[in-house]
C-alpha atoms as a PDB file:
ATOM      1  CA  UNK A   1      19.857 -22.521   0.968  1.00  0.00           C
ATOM      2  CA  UNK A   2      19.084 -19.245   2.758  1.00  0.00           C
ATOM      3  CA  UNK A   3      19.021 -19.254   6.227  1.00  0.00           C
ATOM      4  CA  UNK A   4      17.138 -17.065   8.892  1.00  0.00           C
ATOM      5  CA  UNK A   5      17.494 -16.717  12.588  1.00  0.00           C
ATOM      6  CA  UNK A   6      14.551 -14.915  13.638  1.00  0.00           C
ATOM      7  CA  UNK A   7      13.834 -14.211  17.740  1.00  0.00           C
ATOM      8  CA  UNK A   8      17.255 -12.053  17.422  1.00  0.00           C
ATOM      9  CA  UNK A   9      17.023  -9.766  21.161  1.00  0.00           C
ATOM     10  CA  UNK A  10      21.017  -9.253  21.388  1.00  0.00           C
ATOM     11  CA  UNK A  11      23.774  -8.273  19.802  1.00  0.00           C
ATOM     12  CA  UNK A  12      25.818 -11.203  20.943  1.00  0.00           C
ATOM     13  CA  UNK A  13      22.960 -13.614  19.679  1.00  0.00           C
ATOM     14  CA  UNK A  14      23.180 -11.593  15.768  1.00  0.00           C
ATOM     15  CA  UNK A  15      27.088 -11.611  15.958  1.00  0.00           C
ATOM     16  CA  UNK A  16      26.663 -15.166  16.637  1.00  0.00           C
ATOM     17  CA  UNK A  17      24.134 -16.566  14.069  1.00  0.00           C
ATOM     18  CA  UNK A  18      26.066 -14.025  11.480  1.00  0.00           C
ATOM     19  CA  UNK A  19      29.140 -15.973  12.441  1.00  0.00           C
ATOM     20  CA  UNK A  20      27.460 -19.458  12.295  1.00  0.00           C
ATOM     21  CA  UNK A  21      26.671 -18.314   8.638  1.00  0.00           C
ATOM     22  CA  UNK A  22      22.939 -17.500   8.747  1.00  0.00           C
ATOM     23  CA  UNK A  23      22.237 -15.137   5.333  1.00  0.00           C
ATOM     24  CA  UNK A  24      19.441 -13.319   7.621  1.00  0.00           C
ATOM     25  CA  UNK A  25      18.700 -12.278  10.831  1.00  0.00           C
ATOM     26  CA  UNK A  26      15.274 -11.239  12.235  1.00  0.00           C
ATOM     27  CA  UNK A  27      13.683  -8.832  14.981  1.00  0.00           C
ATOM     28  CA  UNK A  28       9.852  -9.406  16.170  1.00  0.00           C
ATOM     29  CA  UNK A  29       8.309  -6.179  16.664  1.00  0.00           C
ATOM     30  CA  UNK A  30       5.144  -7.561  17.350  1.00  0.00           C
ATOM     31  CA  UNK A  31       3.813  -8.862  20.498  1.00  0.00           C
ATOM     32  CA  UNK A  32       6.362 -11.672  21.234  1.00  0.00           C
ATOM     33  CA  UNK A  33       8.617 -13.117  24.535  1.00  0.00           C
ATOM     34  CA  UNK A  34      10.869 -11.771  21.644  1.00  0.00           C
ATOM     35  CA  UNK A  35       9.702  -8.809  21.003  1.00  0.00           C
ATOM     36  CA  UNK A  36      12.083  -5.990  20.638  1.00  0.00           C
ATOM     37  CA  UNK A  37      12.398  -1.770  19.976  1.00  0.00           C
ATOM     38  CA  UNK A  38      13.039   0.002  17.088  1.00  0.00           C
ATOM     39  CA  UNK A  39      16.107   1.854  19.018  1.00  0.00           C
ATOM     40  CA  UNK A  40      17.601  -1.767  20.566  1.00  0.00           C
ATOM     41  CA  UNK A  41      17.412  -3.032  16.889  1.00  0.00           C
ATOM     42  CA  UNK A  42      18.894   0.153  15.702  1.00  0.00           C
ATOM     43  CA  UNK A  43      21.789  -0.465  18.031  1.00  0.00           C
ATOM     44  CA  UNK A  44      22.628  -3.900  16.901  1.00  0.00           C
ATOM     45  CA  UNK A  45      22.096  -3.410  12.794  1.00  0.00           C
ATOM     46  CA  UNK A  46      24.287  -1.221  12.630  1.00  0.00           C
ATOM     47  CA  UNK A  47      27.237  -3.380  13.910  1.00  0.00           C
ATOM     48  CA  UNK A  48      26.080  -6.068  10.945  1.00  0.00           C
ATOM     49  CA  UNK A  49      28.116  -7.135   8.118  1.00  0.00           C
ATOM     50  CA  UNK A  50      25.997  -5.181   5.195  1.00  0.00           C
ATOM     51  CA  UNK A  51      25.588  -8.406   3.152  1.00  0.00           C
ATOM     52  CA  UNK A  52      23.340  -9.558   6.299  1.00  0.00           C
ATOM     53  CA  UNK A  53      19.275  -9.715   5.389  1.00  0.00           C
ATOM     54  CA  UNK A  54      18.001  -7.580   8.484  1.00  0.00           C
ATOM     55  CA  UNK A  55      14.200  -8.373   8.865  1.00  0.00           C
ATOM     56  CA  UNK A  56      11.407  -7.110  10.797  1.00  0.00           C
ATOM     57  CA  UNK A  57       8.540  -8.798  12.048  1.00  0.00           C
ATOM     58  CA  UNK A  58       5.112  -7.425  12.234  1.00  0.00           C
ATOM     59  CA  UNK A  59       1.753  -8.753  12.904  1.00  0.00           C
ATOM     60  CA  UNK A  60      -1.728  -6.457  11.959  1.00  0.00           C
ATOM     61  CA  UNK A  61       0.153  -3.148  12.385  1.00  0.00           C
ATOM     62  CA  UNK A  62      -1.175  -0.235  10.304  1.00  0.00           C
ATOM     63  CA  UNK A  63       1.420   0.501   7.454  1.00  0.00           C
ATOM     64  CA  UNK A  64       2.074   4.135   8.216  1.00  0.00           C
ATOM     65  CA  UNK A  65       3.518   2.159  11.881  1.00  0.00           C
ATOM     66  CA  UNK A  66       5.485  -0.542   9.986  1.00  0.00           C
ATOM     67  CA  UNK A  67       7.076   1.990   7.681  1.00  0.00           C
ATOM     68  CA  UNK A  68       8.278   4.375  10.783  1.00  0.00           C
ATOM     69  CA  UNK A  69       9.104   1.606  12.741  1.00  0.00           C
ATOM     70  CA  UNK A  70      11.285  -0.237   9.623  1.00  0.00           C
ATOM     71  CA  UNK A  71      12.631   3.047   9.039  1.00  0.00           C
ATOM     72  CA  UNK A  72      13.926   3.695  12.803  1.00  0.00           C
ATOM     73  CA  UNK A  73      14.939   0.254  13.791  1.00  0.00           C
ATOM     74  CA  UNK A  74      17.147   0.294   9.901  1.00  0.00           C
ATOM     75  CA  UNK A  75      16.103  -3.126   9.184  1.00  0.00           C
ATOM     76  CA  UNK A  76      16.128  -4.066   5.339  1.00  0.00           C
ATOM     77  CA  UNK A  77      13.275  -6.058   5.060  1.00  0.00           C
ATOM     78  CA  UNK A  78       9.817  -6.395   6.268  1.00  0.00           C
ATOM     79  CA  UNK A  79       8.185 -10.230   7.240  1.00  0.00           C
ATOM     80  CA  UNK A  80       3.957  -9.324   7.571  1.00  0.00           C
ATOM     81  CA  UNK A  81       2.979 -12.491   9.813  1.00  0.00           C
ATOM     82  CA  UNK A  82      -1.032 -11.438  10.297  1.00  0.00           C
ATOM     83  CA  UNK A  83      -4.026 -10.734   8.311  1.00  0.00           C
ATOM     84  CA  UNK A  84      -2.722  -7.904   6.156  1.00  0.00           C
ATOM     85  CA  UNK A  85      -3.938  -7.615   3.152  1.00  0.00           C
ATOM     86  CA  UNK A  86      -2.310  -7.238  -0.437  1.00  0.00           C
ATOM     87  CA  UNK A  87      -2.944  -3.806  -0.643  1.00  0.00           C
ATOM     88  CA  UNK A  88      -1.688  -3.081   2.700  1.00  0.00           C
ATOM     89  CA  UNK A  89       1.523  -4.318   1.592  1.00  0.00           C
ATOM     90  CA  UNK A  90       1.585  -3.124  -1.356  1.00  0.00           C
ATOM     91  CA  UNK A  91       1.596   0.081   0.718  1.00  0.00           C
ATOM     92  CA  UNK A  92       4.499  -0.803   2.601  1.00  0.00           C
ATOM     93  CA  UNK A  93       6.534  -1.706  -0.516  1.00  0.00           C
ATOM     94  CA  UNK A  94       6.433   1.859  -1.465  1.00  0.00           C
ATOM     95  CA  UNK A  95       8.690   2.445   1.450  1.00  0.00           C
ATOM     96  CA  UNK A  96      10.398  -0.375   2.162  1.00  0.00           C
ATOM     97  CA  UNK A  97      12.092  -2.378  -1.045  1.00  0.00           C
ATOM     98  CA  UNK A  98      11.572  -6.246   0.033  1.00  0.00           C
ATOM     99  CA  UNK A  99       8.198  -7.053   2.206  1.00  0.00           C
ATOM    100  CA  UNK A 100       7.141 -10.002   1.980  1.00  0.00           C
ATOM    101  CA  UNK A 101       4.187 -12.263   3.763  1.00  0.00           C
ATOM    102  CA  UNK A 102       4.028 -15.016   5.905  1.00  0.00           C
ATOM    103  CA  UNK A 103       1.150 -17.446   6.088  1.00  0.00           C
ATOM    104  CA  UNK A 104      -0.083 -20.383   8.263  1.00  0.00           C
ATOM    105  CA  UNK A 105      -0.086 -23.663   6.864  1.00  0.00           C
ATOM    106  CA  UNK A 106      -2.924 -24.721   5.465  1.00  0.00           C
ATOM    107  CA  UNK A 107      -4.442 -21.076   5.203  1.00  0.00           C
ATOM    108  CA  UNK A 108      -6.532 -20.797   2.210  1.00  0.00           C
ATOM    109  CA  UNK A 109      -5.572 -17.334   1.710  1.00  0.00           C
ATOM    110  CA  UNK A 110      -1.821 -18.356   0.258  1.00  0.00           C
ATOM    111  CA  UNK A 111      -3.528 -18.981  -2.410  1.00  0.00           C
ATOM    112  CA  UNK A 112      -3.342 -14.799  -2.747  1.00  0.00           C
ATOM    113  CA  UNK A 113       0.103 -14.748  -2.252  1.00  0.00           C
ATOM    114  CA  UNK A 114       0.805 -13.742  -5.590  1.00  0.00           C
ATOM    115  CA  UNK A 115      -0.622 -10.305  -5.039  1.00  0.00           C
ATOM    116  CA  UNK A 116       1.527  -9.333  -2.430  1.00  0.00           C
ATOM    117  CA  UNK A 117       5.426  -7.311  -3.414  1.00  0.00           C
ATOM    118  CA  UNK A 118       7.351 -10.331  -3.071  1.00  0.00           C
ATOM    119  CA  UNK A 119       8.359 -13.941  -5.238  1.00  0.00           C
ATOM    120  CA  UNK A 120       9.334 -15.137  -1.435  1.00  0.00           C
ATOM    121  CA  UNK A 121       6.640 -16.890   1.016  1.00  0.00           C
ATOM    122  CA  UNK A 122       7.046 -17.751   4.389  1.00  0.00           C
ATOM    123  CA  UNK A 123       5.008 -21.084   5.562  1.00  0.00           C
ATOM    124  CA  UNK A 124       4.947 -21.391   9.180  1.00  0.00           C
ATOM    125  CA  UNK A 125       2.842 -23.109  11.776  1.00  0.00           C
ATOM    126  CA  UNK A 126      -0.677 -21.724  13.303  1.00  0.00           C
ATOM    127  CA  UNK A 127       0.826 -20.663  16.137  1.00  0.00           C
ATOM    128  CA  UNK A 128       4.297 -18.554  15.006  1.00  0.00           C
ATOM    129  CA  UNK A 129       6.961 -18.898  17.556  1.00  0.00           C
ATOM    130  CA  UNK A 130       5.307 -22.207  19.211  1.00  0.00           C
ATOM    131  CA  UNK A 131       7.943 -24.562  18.198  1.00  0.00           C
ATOM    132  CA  UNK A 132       5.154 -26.622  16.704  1.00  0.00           C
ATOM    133  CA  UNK A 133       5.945 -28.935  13.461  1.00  0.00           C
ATOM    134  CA  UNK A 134       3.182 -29.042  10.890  1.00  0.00           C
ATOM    135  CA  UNK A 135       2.373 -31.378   8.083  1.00  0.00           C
ATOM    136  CA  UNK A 136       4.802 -30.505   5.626  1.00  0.00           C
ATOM    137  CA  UNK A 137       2.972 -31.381   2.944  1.00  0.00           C
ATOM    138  CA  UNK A 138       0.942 -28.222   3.265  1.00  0.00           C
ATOM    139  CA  UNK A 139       3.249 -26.913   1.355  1.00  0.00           C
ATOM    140  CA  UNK A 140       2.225 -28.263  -1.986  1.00  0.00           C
ATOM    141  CA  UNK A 141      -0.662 -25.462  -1.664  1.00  0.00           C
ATOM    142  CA  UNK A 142       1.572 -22.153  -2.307  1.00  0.00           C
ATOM    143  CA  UNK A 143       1.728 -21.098  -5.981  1.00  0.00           C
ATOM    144  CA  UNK A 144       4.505 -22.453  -8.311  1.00  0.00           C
ATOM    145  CA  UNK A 145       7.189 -20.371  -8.773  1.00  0.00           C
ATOM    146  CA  UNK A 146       7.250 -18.577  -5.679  1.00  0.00           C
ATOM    147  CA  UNK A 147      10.587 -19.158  -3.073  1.00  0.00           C
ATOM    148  CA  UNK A 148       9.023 -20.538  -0.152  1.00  0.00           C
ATOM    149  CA  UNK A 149      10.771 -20.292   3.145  1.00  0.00           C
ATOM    150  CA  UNK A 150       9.733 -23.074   5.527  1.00  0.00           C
ATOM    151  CA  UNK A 151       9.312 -22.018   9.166  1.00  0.00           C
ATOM    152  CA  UNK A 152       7.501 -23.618  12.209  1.00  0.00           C
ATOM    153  CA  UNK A 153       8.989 -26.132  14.645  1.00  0.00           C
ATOM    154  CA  UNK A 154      12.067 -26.502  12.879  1.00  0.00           C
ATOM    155  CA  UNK A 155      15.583 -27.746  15.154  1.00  0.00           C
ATOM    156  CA  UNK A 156      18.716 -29.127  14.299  1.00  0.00           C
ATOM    157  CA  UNK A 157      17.150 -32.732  14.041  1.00  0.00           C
ATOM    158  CA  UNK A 158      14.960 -32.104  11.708  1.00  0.00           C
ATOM    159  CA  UNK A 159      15.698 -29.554   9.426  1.00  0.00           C
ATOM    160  CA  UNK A 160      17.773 -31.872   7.068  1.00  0.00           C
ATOM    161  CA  UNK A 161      14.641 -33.832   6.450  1.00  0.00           C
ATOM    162  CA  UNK A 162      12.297 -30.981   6.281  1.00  0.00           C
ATOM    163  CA  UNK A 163      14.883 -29.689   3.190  1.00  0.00           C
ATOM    164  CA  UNK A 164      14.243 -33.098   1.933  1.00  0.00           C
ATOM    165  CA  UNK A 165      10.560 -33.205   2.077  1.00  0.00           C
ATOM    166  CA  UNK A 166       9.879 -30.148   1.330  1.00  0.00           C
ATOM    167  CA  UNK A 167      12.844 -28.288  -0.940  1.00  0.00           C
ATOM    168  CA  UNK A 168      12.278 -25.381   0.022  1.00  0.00           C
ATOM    169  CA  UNK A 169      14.201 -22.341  -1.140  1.00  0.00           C
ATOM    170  CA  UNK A 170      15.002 -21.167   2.384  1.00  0.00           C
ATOM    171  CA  UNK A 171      14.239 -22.470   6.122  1.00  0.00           C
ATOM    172  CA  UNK A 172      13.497 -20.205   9.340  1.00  0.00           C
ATOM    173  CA  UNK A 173      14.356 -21.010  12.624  1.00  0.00           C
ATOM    174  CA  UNK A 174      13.534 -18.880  16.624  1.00  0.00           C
ATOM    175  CA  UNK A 175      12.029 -21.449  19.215  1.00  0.00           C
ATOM    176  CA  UNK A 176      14.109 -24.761  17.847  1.00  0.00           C
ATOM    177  CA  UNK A 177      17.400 -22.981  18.798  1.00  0.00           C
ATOM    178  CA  UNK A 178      17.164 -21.518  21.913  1.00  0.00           C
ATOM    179  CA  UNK A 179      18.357 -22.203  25.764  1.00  0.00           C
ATOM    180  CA  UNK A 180      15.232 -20.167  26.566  1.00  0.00           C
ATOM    181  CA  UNK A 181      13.047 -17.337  24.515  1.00  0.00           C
ATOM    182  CA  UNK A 182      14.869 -14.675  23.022  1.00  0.00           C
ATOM    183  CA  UNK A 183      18.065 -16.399  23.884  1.00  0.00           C
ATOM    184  CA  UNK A 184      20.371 -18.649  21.313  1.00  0.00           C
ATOM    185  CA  UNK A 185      22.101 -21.281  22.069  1.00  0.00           C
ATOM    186  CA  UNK A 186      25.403 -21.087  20.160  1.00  0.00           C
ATOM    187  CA  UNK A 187      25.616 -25.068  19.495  1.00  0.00           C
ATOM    188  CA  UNK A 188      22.335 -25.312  18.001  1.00  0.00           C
ATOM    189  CA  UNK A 189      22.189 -21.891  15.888  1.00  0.00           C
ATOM    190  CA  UNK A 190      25.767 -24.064  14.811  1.00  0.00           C
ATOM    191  CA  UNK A 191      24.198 -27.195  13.974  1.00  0.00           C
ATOM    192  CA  UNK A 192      21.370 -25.674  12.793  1.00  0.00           C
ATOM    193  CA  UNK A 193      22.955 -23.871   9.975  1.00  0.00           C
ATOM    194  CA  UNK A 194      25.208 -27.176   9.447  1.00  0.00           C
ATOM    195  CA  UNK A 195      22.643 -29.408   8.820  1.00  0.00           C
ATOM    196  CA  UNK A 196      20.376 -27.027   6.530  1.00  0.00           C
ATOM    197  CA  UNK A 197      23.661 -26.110   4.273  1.00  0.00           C
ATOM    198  CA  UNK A 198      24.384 -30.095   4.016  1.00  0.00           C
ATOM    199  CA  UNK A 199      20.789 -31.238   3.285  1.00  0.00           C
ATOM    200  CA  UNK A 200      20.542 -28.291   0.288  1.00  0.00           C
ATOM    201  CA  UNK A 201      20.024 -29.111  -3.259  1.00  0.00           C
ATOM    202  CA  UNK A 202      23.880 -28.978  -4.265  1.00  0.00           C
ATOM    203  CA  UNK A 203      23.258 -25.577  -6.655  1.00  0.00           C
ATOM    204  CA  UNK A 204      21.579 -23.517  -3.790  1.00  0.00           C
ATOM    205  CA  UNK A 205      24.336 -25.123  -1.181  1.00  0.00           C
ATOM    206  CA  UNK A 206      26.167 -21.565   0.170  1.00  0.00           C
ATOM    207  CA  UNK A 207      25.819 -18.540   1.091  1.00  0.00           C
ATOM    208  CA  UNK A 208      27.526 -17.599  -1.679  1.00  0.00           C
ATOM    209  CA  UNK A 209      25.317 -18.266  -4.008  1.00  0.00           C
ATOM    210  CA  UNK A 210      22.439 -16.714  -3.212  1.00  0.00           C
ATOM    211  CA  UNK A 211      20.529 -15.088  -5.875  1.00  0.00           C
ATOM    212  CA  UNK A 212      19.883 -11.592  -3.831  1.00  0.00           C
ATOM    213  CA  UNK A 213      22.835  -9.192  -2.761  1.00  0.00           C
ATOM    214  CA  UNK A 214      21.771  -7.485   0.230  1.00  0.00           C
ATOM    215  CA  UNK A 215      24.361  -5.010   0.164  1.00  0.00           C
ATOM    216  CA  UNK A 216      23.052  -2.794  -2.108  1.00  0.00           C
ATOM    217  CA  UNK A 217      20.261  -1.934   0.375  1.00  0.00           C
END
């Protein structure tokens, strides 16, 4: 089960979900109570195991701006959580090896999400960041075969039977473990990851096992 612990603003709080066991950590470069710098992203990446999934998030930024700002900030991977288009990505993917896109649940346009660089899709609520649970069942709407990673509203209570509802191939987490916005709270990032590695399908249970090897990057 891969893991992500997006609304990362510290170094202490990417030390901490690295330690916890998260496979991925990510930086919101868009808008955000969590939004961050290239350089202050920079800073912490750098002092990241290299087997860590770095990802940056963007929302309706031109691609020429999401390439530089990828580039500077050294983050591995790019999360698109707007309206860009296929082509736009696409774009991106020339510079940047894994983009991938992120779409609200129930959008009609996931049904595209085959077009974009990517076999991973990221299902989150309307509202990103909101802490908001939608109907899971949404789901059943992206295309077979792709890896969807379930975000929006998620928390230590619930993640085990969000895994069971939905099997997803990963689950994202920001709001649902945080003392306050753009700050982690170290027993819930812990429980967090606990309860998502437990509820896993046992051959995607570990870290270990995960299909990609970020290192190379």
């Amino acid at each position: 089960m891969f893991v992500k612990i997006c609304g990362i603003t510290t170094e202490d709080d990417a030390l901490l979900a690295v330690a916890m066991g998260a496979d991925a950590v990510g930086f919101v470069f868009a808008p955000s109570p969590r939004q961050v710098t290239a350089l202050a992203v920079y800073d912490i990446v750098r002092r990241l195991p290299p087997e860590v999934l770095t990802v940056g998030v963007f929302r309706n930024e031109s691609p020429g701006r999401v390439v530089d700002i990828a580039n500077r900030s050294g983050v591995k991977a790019v999360q698109l959580h707007g309206n860009e288009r296929p082509e736009e990505a696409i774009e991106i993917a020339r510079s940047i090896r894994r983009v991938y896109k992120a779409f609200p649940a129930g959008s009609p346009l996931v049904q595209r999400a085959r077009e974009y660089p990517s076999d991973m899709v990221l299902v989150d609520s309307a509202q990103p960041g909101s802490g908001e649970v939608f109907d899971w069942t949404m789901v059943e709407s992206v295309p077979k075969g792709l890896k969807v990673i379930l975000a929006g509203g998620l928390t230590p209570d619930n993640v085990a039977h969000a895994i069971e509802v939905v099997d997803p191939w990963g689950v994202d987490v920001s709001s649902g473990v945080e003392s306050s916005p753009g700050r982690k709270d170290p027993r819930k990032v812990r429980a967090f990851i606990t309860a998502a590695r437990a509820a896993a399908p046992e051959p995607y249970r570990g870290s270990d096992e995960m299909p990609y090897d970020w290192a190379d990057e």
